[in-house]
PDB file of N, CA and C in Angstrom:
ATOM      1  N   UNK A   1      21.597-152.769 -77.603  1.00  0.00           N
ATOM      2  CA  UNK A   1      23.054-152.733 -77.511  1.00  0.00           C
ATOM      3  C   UNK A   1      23.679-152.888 -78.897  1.00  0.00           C
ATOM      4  N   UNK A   2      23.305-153.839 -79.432  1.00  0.00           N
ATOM      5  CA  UNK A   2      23.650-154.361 -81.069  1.00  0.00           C
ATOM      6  C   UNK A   2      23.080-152.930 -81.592  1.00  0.00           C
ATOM      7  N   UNK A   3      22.448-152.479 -81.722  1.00  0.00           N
ATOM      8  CA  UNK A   3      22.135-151.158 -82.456  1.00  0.00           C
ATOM      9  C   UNK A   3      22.960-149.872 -82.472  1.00  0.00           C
ATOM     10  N   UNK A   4      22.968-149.444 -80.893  1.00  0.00           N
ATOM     11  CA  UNK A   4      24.269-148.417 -80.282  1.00  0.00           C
ATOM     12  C   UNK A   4      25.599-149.048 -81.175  1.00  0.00           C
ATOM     13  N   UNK A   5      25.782-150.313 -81.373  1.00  0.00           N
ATOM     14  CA  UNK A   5      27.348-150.426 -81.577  1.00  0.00           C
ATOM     15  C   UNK A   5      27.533-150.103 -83.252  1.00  0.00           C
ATOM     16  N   UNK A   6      26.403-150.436 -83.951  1.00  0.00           N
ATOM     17  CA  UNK A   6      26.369-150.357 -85.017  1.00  0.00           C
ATOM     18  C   UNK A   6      26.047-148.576 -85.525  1.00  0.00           C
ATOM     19  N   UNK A   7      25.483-147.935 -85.041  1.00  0.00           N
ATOM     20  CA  UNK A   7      25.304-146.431 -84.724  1.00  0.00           C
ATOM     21  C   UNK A   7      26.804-145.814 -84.662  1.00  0.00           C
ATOM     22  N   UNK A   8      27.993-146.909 -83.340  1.00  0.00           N
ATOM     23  CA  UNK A   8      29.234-146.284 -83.090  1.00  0.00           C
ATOM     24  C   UNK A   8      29.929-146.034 -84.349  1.00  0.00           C
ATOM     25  N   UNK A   9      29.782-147.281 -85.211  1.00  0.00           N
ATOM     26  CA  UNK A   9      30.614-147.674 -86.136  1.00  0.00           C
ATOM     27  C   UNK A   9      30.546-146.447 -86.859  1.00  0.00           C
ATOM     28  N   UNK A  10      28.983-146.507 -87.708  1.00  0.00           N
ATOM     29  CA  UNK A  10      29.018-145.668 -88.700  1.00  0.00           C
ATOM     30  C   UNK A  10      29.488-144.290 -88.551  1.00  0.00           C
ATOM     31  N   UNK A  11      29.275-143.491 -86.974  1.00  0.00           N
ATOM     32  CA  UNK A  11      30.164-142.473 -86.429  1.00  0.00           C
ATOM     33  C   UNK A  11      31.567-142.883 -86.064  1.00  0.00           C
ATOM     34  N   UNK A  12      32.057-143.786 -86.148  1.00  0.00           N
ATOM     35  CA  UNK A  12      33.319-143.656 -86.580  1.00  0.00           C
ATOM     36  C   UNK A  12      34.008-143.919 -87.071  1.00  0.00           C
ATOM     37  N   UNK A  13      33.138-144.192 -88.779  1.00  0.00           N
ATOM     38  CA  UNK A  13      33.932-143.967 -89.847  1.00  0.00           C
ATOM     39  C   UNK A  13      33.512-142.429 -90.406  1.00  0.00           C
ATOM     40  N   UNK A  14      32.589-142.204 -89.949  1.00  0.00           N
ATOM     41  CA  UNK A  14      32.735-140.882 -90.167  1.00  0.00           C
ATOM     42  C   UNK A  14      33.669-139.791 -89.494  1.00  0.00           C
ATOM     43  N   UNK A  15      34.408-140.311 -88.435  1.00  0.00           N
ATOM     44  CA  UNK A  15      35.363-139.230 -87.872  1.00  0.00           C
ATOM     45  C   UNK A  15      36.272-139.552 -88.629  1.00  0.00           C
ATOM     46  N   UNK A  16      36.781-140.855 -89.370  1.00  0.00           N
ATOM     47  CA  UNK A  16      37.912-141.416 -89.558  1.00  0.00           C
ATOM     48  C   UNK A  16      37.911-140.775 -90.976  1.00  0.00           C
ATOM     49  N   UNK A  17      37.132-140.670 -91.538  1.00  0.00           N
ATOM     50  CA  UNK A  17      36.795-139.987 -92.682  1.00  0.00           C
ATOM     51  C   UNK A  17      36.753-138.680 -92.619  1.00  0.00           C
ATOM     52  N   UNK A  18      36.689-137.810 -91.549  1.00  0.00           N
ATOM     53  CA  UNK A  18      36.763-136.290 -91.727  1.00  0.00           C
ATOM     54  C   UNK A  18      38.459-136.099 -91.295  1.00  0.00           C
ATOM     55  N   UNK A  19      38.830-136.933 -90.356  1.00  0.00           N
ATOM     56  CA  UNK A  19      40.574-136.745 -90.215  1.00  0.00           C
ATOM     57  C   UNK A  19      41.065-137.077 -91.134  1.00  0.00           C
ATOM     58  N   UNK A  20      41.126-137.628 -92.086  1.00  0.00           N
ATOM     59  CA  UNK A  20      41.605-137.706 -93.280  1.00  0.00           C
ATOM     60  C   UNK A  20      41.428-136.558 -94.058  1.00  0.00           C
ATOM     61  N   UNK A  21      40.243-136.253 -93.963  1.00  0.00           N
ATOM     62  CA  UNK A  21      40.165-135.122 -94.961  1.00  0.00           C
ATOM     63  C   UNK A  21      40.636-133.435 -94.553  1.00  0.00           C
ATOM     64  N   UNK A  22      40.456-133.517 -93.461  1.00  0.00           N
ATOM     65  CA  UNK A  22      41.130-132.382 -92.538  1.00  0.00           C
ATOM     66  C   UNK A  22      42.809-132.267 -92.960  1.00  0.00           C
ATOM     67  N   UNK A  23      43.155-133.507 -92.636  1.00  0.00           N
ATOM     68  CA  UNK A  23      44.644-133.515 -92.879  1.00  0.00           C
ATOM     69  C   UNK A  23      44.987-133.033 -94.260  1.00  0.00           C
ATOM     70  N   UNK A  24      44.037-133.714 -95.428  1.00  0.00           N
ATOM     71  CA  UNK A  24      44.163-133.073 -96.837  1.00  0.00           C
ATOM     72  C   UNK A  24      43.687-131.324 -96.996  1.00  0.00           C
ATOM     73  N   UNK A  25      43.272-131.272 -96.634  1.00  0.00           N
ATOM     74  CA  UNK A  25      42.931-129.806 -96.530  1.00  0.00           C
ATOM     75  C   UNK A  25      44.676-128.951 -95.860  1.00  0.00           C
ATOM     76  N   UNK A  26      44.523-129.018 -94.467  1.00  0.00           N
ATOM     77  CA  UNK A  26      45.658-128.878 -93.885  1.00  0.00           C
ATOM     78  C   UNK A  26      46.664-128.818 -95.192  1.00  0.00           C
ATOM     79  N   UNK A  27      47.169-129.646 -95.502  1.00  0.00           N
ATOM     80  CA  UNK A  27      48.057-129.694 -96.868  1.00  0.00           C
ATOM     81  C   UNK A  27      48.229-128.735 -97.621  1.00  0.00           C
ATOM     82  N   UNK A  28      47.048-128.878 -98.138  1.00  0.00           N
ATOM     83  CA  UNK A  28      46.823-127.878 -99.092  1.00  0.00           C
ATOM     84  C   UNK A  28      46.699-126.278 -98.923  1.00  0.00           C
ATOM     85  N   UNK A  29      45.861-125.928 -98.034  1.00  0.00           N
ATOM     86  CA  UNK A  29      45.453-124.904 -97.692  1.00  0.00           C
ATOM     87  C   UNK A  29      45.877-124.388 -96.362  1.00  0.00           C
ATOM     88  N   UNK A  30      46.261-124.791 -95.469  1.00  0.00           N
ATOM     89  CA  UNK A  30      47.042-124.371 -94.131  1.00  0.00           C
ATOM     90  C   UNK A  30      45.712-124.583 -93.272  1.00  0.00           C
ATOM     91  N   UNK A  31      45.781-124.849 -91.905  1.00  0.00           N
ATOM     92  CA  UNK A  31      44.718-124.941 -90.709  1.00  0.00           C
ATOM     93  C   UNK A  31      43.661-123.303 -90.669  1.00  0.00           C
ATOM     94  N   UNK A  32      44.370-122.884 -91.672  1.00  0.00           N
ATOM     95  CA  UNK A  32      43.415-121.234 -90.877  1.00  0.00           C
ATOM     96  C   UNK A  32      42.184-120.821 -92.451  1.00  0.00           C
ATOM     97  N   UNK A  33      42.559-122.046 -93.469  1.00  0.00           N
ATOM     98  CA  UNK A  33      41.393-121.964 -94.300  1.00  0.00           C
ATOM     99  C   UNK A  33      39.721-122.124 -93.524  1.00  0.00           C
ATOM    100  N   UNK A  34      38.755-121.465 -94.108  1.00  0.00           N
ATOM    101  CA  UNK A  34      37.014-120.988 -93.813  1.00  0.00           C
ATOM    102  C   UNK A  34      36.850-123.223 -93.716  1.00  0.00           C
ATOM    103  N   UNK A  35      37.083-123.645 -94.617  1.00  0.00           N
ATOM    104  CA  UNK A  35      36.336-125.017 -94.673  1.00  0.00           C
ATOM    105  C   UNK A  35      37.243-125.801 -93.779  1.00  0.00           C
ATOM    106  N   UNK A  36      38.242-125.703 -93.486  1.00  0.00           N
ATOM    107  CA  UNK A  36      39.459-126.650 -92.499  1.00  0.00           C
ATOM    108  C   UNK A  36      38.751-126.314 -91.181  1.00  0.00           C
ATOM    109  N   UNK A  37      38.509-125.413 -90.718  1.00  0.00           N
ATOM    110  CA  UNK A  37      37.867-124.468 -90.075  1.00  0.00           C
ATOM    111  C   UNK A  37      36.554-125.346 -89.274  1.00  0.00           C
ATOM    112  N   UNK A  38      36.288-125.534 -90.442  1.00  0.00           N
ATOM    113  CA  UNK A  38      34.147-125.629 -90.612  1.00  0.00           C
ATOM    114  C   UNK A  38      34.367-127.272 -89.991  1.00  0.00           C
ATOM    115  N   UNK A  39      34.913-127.897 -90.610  1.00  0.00           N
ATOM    116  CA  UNK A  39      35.672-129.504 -90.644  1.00  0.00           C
ATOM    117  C   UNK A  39      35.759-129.675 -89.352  1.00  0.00           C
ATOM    118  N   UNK A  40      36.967-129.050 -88.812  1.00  0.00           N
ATOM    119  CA  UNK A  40      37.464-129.212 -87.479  1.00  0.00           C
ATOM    120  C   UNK A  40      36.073-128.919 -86.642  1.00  0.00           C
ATOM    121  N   UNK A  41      35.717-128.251 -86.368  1.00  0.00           N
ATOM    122  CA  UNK A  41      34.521-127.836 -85.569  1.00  0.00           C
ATOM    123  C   UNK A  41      33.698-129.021 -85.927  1.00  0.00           C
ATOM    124  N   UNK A  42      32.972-129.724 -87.274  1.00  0.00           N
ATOM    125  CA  UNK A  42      32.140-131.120 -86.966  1.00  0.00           C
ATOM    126  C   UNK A  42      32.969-132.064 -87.010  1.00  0.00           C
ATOM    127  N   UNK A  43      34.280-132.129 -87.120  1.00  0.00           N
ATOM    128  CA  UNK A  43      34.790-133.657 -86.168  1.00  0.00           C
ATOM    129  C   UNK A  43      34.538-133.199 -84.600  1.00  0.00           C
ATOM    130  N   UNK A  44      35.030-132.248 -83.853  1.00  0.00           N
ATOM    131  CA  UNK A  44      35.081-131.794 -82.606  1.00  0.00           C
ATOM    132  C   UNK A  44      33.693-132.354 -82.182  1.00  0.00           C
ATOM    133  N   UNK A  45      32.436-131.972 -82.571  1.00  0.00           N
ATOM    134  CA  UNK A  45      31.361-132.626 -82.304  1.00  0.00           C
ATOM    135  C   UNK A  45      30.706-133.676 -82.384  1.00  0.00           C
ATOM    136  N   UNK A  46      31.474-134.449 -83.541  1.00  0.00           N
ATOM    137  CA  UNK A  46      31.060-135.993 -83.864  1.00  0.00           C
ATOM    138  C   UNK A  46      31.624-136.339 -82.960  1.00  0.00           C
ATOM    139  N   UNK A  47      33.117-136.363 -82.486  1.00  0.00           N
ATOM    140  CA  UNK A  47      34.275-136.854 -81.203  1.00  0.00           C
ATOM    141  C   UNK A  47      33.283-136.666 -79.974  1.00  0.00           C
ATOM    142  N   UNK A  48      32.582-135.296 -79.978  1.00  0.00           N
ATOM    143  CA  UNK A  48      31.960-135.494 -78.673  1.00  0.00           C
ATOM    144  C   UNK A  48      31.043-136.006 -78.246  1.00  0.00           C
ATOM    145  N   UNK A  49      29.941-136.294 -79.437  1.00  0.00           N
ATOM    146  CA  UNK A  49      28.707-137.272 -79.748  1.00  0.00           C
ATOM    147  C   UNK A  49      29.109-138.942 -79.064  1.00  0.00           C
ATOM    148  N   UNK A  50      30.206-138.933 -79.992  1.00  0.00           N
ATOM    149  CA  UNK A  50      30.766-140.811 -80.092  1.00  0.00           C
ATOM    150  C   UNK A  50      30.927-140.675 -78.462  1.00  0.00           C
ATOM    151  N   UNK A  51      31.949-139.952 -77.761  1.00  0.00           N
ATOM    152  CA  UNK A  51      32.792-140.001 -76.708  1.00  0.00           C
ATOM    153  C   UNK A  51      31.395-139.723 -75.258  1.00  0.00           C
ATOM    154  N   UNK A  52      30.109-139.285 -75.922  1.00  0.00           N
ATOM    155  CA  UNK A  52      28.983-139.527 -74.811  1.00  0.00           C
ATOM    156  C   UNK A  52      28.137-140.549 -74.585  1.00  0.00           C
ATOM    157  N   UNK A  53      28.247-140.974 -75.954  1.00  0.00           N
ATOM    158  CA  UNK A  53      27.484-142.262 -76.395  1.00  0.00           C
ATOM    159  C   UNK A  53      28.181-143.536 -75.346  1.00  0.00           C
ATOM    160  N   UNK A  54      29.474-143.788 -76.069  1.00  0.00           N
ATOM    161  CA  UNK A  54      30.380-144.738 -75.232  1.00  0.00           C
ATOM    162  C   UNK A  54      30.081-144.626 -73.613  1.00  0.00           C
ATOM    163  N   UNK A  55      29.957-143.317 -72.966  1.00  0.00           N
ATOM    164  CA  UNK A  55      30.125-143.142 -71.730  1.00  0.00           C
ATOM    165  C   UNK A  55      27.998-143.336 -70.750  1.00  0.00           C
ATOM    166  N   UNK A  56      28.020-143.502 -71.822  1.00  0.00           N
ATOM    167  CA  UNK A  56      26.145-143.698 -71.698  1.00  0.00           C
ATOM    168  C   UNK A  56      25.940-145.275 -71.346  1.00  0.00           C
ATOM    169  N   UNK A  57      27.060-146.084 -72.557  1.00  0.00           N
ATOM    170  CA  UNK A  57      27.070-147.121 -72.375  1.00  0.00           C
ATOM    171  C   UNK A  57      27.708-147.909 -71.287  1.00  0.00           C
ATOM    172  N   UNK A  58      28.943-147.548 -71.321  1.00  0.00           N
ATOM    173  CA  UNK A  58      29.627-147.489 -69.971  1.00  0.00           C
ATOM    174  C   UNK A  58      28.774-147.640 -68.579  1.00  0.00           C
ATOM    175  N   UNK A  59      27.896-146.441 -68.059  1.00  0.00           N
ATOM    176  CA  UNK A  59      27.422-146.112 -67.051  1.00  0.00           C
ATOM    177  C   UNK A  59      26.468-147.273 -66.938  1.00  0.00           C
ATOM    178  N   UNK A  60      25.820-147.531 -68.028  1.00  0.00           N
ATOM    179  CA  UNK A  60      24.491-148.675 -67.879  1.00  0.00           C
ATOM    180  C   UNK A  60      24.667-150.246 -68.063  1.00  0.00           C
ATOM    181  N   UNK A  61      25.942-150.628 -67.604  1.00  0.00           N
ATOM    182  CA  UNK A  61      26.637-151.461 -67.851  1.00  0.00           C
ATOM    183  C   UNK A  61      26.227-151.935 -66.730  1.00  0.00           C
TER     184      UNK A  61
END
């Protein structure tokens, strides 16, 4: 359990860290840049990683 939570963390500072950087991009370059692009698509999958994990934990509760 202590392991999973520590696993959560580091995935979500890594989302917290790609929305940030998404947003800087966004800025700069508009949502329809190749790498804003690339970004969005691995937060979308880290979000869905974290958001199965949690629900794994959840269930075996």
């Amino acid at each position: 359990m202590e392991r999973t939570q520590k696993e959560n963390m580091e995935l979500l500072k890594e989302i917290v860290q790609l929305k940030t950087t998404l947003s800087e991009i966004c800025k700069q370059d508009g949502p329809s840049s190749s790498e804003y692009i690339n970004l969005s698509i691995k937060l979308n999958t880290l979000m869905h990683k974290y958001f199965e994990e949690k629900a794994e934990i959840l269930v075996s509760i």
